[in-house]
C-alpha atoms as a PDB file:
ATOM      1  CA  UNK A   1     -29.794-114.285  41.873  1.00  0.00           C
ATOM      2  CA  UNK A   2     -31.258-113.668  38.391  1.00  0.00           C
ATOM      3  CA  UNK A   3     -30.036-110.450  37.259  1.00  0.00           C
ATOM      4  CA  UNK A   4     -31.899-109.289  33.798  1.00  0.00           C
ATOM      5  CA  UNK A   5     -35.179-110.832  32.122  1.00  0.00           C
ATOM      6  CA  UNK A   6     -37.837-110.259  29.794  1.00  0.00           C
ATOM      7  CA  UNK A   7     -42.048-109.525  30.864  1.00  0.00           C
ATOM      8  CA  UNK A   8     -44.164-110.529  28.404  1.00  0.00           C
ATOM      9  CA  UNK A   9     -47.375-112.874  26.862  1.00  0.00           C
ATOM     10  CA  UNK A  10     -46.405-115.125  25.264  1.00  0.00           C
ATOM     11  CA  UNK A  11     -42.649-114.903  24.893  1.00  0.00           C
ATOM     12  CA  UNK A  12     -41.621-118.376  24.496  1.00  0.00           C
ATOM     13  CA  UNK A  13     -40.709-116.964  20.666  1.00  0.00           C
ATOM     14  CA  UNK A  14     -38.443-114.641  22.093  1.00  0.00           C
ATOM     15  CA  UNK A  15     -34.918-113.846  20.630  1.00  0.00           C
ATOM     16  CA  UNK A  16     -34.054-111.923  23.505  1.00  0.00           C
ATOM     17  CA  UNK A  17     -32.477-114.130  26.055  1.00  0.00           C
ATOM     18  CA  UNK A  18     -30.020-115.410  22.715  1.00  0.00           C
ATOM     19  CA  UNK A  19     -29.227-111.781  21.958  1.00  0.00           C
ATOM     20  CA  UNK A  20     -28.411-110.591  25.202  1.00  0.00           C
ATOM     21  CA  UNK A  21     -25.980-113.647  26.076  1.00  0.00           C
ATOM     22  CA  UNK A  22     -24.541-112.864  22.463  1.00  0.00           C
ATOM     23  CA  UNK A  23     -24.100-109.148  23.542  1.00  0.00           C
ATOM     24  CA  UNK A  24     -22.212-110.119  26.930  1.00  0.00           C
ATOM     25  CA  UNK A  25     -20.989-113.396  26.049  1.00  0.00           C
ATOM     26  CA  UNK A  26     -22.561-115.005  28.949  1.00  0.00           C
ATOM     27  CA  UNK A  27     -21.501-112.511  31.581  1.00  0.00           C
ATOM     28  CA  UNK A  28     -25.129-111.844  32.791  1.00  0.00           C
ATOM     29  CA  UNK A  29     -28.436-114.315  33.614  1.00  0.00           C
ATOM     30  CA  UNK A  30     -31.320-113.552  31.607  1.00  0.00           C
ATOM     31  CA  UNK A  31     -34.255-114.999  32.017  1.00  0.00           C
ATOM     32  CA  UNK A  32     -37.944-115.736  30.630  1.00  0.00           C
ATOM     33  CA  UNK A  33     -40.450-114.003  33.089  1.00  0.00           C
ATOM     34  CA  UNK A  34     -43.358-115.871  32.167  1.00  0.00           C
ATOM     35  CA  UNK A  35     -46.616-115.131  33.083  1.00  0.00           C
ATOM     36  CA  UNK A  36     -50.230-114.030  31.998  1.00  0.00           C
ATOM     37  CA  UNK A  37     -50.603-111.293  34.158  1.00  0.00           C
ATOM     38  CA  UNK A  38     -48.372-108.067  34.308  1.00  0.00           C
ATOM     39  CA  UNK A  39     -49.029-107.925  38.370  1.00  0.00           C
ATOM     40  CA  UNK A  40     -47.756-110.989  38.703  1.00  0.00           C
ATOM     41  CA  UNK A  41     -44.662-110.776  36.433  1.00  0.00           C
ATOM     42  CA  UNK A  42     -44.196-107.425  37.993  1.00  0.00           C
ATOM     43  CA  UNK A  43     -43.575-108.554  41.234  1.00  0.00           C
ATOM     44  CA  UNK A  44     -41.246-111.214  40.638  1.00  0.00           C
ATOM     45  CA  UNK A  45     -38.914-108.250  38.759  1.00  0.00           C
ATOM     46  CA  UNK A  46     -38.971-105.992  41.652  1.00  0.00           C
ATOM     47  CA  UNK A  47     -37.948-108.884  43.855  1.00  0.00           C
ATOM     48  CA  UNK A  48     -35.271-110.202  42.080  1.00  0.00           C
ATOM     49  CA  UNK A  49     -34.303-108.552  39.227  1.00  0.00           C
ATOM     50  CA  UNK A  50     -32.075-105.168  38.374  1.00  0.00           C
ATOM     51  CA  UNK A  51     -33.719-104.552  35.215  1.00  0.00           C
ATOM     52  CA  UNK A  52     -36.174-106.339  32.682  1.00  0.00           C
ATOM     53  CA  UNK A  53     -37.515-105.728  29.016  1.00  0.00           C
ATOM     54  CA  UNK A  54     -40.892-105.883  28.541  1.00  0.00           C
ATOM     55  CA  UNK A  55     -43.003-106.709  25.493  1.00  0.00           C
ATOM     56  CA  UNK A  56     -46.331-106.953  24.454  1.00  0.00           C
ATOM     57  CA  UNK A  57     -49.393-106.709  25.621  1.00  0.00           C
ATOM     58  CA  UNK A  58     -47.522-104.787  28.744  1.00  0.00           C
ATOM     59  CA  UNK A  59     -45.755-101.595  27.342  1.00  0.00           C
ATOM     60  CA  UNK A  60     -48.578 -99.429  28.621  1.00  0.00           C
ATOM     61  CA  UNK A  61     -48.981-101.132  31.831  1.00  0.00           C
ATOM     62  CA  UNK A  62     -45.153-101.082  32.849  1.00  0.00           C
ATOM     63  CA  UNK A  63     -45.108 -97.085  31.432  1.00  0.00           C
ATOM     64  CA  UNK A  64     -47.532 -96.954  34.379  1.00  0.00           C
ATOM     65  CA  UNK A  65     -45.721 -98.569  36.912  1.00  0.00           C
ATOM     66  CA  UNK A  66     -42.527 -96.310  36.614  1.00  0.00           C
ATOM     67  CA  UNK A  67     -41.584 -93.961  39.104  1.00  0.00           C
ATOM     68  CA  UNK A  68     -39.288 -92.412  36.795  1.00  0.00           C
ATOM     69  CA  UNK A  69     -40.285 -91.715  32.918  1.00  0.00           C
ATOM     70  CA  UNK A  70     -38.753 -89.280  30.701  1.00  0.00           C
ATOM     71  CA  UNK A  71     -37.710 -87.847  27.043  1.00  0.00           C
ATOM     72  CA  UNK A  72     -39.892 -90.348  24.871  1.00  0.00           C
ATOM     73  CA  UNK A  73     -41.022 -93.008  27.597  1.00  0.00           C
ATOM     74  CA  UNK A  74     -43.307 -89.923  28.187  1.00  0.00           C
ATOM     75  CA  UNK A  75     -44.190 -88.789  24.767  1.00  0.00           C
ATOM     76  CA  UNK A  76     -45.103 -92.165  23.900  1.00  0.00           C
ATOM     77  CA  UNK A  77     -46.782 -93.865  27.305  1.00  0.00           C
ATOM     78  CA  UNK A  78     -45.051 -96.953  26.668  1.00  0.00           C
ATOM     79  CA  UNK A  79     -42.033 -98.763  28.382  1.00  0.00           C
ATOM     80  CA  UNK A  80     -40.220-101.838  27.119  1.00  0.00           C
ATOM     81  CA  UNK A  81     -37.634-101.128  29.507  1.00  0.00           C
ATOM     82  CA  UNK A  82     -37.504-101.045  33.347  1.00  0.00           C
ATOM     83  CA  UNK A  83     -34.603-100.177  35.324  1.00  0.00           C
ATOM     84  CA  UNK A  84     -34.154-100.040  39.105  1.00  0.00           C
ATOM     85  CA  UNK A  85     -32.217 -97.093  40.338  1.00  0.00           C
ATOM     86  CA  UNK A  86     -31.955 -95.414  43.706  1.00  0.00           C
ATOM     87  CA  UNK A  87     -34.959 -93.385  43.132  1.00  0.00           C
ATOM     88  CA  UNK A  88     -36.937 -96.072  41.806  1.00  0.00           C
ATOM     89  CA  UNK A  89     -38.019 -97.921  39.076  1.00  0.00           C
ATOM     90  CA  UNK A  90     -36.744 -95.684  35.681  1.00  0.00           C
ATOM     91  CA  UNK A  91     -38.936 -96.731  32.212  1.00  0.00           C
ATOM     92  CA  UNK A  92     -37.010 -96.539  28.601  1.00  0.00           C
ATOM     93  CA  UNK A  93     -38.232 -97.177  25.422  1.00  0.00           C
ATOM     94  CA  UNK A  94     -35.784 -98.922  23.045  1.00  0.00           C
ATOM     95  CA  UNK A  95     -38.265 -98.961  20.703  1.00  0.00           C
ATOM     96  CA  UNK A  96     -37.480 -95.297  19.485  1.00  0.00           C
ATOM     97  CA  UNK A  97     -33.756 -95.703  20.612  1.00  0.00           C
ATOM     98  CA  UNK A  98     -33.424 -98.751  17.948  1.00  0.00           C
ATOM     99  CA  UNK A  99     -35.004 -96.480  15.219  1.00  0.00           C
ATOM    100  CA  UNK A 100     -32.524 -93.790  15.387  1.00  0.00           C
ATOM    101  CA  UNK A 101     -29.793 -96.296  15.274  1.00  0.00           C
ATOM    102  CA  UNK A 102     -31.118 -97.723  12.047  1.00  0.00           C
ATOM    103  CA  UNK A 103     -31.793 -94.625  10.265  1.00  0.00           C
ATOM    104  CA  UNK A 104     -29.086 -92.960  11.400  1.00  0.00           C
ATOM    105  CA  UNK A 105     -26.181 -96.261  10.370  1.00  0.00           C
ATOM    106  CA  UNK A 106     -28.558 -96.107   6.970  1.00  0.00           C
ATOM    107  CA  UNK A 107     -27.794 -92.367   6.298  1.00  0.00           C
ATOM    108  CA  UNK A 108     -24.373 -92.439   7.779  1.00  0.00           C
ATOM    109  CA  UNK A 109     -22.666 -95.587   7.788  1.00  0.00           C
ATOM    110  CA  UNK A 110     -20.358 -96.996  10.898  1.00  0.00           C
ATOM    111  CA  UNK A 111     -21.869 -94.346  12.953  1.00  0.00           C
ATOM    112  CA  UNK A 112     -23.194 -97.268  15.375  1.00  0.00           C
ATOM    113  CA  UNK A 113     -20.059 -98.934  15.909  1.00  0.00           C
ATOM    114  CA  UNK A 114     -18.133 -95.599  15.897  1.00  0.00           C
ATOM    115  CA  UNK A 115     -20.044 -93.689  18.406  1.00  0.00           C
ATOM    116  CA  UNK A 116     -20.342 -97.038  20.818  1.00  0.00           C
ATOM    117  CA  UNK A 117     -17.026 -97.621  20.886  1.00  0.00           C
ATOM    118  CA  UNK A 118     -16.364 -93.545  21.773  1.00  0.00           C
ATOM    119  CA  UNK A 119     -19.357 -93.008  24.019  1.00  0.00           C
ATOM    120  CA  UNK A 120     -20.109 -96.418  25.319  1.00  0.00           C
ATOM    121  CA  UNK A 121     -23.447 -96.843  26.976  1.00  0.00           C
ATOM    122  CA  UNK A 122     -24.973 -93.637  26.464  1.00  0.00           C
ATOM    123  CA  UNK A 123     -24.284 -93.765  22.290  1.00  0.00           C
ATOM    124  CA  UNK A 124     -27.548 -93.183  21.218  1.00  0.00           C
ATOM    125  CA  UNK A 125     -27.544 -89.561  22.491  1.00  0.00           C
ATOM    126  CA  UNK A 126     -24.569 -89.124  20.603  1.00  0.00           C
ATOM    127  CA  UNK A 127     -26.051 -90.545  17.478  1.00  0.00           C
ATOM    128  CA  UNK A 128     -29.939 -88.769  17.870  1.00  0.00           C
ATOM    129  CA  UNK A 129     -27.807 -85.707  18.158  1.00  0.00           C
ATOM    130  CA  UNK A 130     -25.596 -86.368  15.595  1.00  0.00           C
ATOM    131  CA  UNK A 131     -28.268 -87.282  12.888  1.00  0.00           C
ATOM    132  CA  UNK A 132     -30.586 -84.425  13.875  1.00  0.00           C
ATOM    133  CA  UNK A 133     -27.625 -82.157  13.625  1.00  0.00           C
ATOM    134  CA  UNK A 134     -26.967 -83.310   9.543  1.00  0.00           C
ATOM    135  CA  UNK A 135     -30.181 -84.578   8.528  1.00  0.00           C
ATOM    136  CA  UNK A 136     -31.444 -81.646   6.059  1.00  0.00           C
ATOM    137  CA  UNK A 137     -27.311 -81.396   4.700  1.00  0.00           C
ATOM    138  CA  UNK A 138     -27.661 -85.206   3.871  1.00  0.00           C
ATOM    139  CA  UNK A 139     -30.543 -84.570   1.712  1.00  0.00           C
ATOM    140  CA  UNK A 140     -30.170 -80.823   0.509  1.00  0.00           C
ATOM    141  CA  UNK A 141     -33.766 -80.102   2.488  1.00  0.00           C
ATOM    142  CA  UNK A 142     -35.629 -80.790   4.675  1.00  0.00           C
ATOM    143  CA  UNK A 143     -36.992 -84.611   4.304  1.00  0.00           C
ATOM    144  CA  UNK A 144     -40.512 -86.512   5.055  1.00  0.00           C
ATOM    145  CA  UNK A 145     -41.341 -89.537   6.693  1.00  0.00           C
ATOM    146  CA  UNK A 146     -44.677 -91.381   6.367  1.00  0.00           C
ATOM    147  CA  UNK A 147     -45.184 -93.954   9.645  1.00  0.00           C
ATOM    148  CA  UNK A 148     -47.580 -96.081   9.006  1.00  0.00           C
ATOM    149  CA  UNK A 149     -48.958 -98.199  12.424  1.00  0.00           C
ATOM    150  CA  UNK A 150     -49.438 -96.303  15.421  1.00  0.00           C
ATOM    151  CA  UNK A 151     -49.276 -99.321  17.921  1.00  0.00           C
ATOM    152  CA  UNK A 152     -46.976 -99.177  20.350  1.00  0.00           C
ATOM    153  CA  UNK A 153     -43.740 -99.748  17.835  1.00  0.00           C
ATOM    154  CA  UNK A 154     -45.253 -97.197  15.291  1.00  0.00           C
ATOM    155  CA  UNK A 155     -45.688 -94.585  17.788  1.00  0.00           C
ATOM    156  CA  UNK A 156     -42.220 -94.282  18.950  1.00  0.00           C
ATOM    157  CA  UNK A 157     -41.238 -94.975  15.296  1.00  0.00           C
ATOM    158  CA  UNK A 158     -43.163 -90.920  14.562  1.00  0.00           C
ATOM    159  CA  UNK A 159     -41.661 -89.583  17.887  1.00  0.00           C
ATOM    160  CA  UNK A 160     -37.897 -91.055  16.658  1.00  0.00           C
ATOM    161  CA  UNK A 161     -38.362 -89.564  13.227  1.00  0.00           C
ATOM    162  CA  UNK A 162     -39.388 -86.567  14.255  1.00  0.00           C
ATOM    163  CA  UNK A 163     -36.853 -86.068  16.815  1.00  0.00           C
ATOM    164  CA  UNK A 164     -34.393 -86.396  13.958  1.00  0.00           C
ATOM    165  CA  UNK A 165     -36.253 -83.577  11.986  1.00  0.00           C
ATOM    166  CA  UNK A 166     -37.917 -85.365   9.622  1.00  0.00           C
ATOM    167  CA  UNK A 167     -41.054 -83.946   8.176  1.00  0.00           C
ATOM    168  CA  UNK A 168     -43.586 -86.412  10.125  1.00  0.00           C
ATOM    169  CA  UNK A 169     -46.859 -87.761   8.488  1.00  0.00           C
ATOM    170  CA  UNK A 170     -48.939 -90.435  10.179  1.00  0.00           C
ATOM    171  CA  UNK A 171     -51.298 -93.140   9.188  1.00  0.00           C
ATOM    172  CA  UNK A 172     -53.095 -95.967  10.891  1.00  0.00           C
ATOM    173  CA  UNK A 173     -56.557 -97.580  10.405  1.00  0.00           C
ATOM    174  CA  UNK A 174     -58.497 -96.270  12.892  1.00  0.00           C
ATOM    175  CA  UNK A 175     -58.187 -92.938  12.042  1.00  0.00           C
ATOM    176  CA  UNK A 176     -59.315 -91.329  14.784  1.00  0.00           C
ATOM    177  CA  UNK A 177     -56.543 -93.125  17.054  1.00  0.00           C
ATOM    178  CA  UNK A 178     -54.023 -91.388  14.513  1.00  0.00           C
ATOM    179  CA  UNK A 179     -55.549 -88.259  15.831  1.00  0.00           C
ATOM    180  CA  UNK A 180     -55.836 -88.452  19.024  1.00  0.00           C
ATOM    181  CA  UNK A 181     -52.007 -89.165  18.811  1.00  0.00           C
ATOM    182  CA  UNK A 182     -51.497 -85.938  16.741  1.00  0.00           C
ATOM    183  CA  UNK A 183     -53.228 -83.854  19.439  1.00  0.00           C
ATOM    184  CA  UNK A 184     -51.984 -85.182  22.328  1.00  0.00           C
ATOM    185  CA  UNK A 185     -48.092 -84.014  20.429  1.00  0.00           C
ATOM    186  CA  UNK A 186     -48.795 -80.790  18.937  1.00  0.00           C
ATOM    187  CA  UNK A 187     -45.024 -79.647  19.175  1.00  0.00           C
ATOM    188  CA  UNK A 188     -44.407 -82.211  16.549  1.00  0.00           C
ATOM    189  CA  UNK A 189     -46.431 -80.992  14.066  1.00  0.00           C
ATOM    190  CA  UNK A 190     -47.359 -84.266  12.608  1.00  0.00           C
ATOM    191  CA  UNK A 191     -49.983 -84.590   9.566  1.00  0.00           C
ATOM    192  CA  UNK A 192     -52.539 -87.280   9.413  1.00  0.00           C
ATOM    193  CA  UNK A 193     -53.653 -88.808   6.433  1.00  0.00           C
ATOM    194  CA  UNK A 194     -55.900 -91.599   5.615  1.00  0.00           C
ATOM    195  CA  UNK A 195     -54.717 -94.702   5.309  1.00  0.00           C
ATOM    196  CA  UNK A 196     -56.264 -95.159   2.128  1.00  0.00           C
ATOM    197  CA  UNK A 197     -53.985 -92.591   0.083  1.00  0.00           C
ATOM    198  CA  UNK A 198     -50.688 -95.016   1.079  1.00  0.00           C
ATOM    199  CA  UNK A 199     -50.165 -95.379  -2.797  1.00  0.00           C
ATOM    200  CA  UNK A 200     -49.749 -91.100  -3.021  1.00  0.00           C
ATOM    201  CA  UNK A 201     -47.938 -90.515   0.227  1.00  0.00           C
ATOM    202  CA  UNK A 202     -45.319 -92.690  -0.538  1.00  0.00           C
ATOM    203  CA  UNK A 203     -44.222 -90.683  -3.597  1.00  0.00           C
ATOM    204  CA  UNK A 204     -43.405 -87.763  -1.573  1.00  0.00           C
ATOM    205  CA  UNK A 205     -41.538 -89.896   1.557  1.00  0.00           C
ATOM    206  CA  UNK A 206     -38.050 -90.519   2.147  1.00  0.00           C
ATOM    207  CA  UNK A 207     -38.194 -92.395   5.245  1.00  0.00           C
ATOM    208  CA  UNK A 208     -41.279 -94.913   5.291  1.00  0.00           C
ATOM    209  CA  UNK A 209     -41.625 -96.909   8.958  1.00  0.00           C
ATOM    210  CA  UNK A 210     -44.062-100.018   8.209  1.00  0.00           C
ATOM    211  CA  UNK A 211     -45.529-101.125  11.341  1.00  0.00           C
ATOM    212  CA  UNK A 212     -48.912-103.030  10.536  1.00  0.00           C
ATOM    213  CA  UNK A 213     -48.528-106.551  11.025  1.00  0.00           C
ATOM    214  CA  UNK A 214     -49.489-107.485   7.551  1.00  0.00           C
ATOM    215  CA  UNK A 215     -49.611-106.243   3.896  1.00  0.00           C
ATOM    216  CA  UNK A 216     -51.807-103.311   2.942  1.00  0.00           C
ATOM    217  CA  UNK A 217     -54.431-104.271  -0.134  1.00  0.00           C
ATOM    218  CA  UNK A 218     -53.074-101.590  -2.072  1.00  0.00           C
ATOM    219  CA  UNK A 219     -49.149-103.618  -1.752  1.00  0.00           C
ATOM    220  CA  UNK A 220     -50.170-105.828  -5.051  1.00  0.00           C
ATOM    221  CA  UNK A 221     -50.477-102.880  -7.187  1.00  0.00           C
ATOM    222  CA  UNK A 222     -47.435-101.049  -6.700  1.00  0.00           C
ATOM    223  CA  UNK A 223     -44.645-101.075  -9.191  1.00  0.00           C
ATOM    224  CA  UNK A 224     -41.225 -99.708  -9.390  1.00  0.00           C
ATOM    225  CA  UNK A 225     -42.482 -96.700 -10.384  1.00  0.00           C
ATOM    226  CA  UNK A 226     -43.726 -96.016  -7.238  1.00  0.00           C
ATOM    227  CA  UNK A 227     -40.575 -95.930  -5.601  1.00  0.00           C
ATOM    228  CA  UNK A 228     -38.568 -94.115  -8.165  1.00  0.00           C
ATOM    229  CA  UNK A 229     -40.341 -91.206  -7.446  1.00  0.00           C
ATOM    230  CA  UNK A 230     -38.052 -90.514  -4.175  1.00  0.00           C
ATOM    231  CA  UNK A 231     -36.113 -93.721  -3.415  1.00  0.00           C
ATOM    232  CA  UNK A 232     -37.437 -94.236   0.115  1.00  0.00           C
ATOM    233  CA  UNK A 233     -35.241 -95.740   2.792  1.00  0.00           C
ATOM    234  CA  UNK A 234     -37.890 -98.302   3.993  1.00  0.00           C
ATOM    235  CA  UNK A 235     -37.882 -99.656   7.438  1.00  0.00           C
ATOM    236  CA  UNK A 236     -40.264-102.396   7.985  1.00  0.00           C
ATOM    237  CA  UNK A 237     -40.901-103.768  12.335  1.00  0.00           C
ATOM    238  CA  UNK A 238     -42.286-107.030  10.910  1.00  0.00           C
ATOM    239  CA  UNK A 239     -39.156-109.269  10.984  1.00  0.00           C
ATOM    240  CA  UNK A 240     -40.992-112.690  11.043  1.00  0.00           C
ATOM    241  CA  UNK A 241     -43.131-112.194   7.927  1.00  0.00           C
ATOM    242  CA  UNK A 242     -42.343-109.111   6.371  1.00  0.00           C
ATOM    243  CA  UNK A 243     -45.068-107.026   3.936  1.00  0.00           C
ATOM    244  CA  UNK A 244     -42.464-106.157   2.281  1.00  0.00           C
ATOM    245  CA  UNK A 245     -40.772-108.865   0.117  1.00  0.00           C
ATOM    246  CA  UNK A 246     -41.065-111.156  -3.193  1.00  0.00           C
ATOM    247  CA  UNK A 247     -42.219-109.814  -6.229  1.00  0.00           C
ATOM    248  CA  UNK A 248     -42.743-106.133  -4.125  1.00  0.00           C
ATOM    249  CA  UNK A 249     -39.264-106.115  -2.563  1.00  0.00           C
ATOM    250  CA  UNK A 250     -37.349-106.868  -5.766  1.00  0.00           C
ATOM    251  CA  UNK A 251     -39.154-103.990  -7.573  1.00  0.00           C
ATOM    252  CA  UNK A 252     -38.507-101.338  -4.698  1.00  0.00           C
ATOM    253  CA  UNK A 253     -34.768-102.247  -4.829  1.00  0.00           C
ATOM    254  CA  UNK A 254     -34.558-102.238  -8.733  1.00  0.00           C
ATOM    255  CA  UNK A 255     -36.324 -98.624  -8.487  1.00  0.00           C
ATOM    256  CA  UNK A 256     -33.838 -97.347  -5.545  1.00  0.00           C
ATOM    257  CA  UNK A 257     -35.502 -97.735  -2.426  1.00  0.00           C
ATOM    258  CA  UNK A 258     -33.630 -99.324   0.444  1.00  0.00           C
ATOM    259  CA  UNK A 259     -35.260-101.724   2.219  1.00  0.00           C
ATOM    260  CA  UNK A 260     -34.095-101.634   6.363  1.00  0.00           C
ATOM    261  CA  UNK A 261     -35.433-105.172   7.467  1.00  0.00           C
ATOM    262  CA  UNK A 262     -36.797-105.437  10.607  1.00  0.00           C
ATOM    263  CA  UNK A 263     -34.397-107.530  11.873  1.00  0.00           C
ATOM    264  CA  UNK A 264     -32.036-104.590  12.071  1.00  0.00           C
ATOM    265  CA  UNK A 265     -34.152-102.436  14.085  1.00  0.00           C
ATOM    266  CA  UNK A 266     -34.461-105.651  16.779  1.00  0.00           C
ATOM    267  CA  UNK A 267     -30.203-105.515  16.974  1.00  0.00           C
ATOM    268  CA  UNK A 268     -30.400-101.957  17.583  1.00  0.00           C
ATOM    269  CA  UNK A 269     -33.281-101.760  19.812  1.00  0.00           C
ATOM    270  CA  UNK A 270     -30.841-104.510  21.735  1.00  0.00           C
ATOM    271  CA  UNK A 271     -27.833-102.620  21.649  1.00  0.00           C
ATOM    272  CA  UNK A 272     -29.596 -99.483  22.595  1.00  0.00           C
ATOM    273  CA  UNK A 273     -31.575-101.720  25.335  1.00  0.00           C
ATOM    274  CA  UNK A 274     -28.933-103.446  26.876  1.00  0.00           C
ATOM    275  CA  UNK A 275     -26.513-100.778  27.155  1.00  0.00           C
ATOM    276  CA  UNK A 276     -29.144 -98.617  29.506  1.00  0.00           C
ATOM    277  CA  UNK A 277     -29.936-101.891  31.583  1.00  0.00           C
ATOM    278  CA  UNK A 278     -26.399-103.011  32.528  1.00  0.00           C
ATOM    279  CA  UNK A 279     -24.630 -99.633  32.213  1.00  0.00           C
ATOM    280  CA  UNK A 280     -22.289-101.286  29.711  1.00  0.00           C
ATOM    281  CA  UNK A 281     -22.089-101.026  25.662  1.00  0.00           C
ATOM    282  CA  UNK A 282     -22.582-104.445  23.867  1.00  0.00           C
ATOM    283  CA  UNK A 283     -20.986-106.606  21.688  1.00  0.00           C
ATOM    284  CA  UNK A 284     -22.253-105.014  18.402  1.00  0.00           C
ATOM    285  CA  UNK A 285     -20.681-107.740  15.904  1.00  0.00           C
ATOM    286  CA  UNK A 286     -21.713-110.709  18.332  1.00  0.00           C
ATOM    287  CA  UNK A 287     -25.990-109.337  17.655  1.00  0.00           C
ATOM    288  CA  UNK A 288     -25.620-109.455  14.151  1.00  0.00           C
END
C-alpha cells in the first residue's frame, strides 16, 4: 500500500517525491496524487494513505477538512500537511515550520543539523524556541521584518516571523486583504503598509520575506544603497525564477544583504514536513 503522497493541481513539476526518497533513501512510497478536484484527491488519501502534502490551489480546502488544527495551521487557515492519527485527520503547515528553519540556520548557523540530530522529529520546536529566546541579543534590539505577499506562503511567512519576535510589517497588493489579515491577528500587532512605499520600508527591515511571484516595478531602481542602510537578510519563496537576481542580486550582496534563496526554505519546509509525517528526522545532507 502507498504510504505518503502529495495533493495538488498541477504537480507534475513537483520536487517532492525526489526530496522525500532523498530524505529516507527509499525507505517510504511516495506518490503523485493527481487530480483536479480536492474531493476527489481527498478520498483516495484517506483510503490509502498515512499522510500527504498538499499544495496549491488546496491549502485552504484541506485546512478545512482537518479534524485536528492547531498552533499556526489555525492562525493561518491553511494546511500543506495532513496526517492521520487516532483522533483523526491532524493539519500542519510546513510552510511556517520551513521559515523558522531558514532564519533561524541564517542567524545561528548549524542550529538545523544540531538540534535534529538532538531532538529528532520534533526539532523545529526546539529551534522556534531557541531563536525566539536570542533574537533581540543577536541584534542588540529588537528587529523588523517587512513580508511582502500574503498568499498562502506569505501569510505563514508574517505568523513565523512574528512568532520569533520580529517586529512584523505587512504588504500585499490588494490592500484591503493585508487588512483583513491584520484584524483577524490582533495579538501580533502587525503594521500594514502600502505596497507602494517597498523602496522606504526596506531601509528600516532586517528580515525581508518576498513572496509575490514576480518582480515589483520599483526592483529596477534600487541600488546598493538601498540595502546598506540595514543589511537585510532576504528570503525570497520564488525558487524557479527568482525577483531577486542579476544586476539586483549582485548589488544587495556588494551592499551586505544576504540573500536566503528560495530553494532553502523548500529543504527546510521538507525536513520540517517529513519529520511530522513519518515520525522520523530526515536525512538533512541527502535534501541539499
Amino acid at each position: 500500500m502507498p504510504e505518503f503522497g502529495l495533493i495538488g493541481h498541477p504537480i507534475e513539476h513537483s520536487q517532492s517525491p525526489r526530496l522525500f526518497d532523498a530524505a529516507y533513501h527509499g525507505k517510504y512510497s511516495y506518490d503523485l496524487i493527481r487530480g483536479e478536484y480536492f474531493e476527489e484527491s481527498y478520498s483516495r488519501f484517506l483510503k490509502g494513505y498515512i499522510a500527504v502534502n498538499v499544495t496549491a490551489p488546496f491549502k485552504e480546502k484541506a485546512y478545512a477538512k482537518a479534524d485536528i488544527v492547531s498552533g499556526p495551521v489555525a492562525l493561518t487557515g491553511a494546511a500543506n500537511i495532513l496526517v492521520k492519527t487516532p483522533e483523526g485527520v491532524s493539519a500542519y503547515n510546513s510552510d511556517f515550520t520551513g521559515v523558522i528553519l531558514t532564519v533561524g540556520e541564517a542567524l545561528f548557523p548549524g542550529i538545523v543539523r544540531e538540534f535534529y540530530s538532538t531532538f529528532g522529529a520534533n526539532a523545529h520546536i526546539k529551534v522556534h524556541q531557541f531563536v525566539r529566546a536570542q533574537l533581540t541579543e543577536r541584534f542588540g534590539r529588537r528587529p523588523a521584518a517587512l513580508i511582502v505577499g500574503l498568499g498562502g506562503a506569505g501569510k505563514a511567512a508574517a505568523v513565523a516571523a512574528a512568532e520569533m519576535g520580529f517586529a512584523t510589517t505587512v504588504m500585499n497588493r490588494t490592500a484591503s486583504k493585508a487588512e483583513v489579515f491584520v484584524k483577524g491577528l490582533p495579538e501580533y500587532g502587525f503594521k500594514v503598509a502600502d505596497i507602494s512605499s517597498f523602496k522606504d520600508g526596506l531601509h528600516g527591515t532586517d528580515l525581508l520575506v518576498y513572496a509575490l511571484p514576480a518582480a515589483l516595478e520599483c526592483f529596477s531602481g534600487l541600488t546598493g544603497e538601498d540595502f546598506s542602510v540595514s543589511k537585510p537578510f532576504i528570503l525570497e519563496a520564488n525558487y524557479r525564477d527568482p525577483a531577486f537576481s542579476g544586476l539586483l542580486r549582485a548589488r544587495m550582496l556588494d551592499a551586505g544583504a544576504r540573500y536566503l534563496p528560495g530553494s532553502e526554505w523548500l529543504v527546510n519546509q521538507a525536513v520540517s514536513g517529513y519529520s511530522v509525517m513519518t515520525g522520523e528526522a530526515p536525512d538533512i545532507d541527502a535534501l541539499i
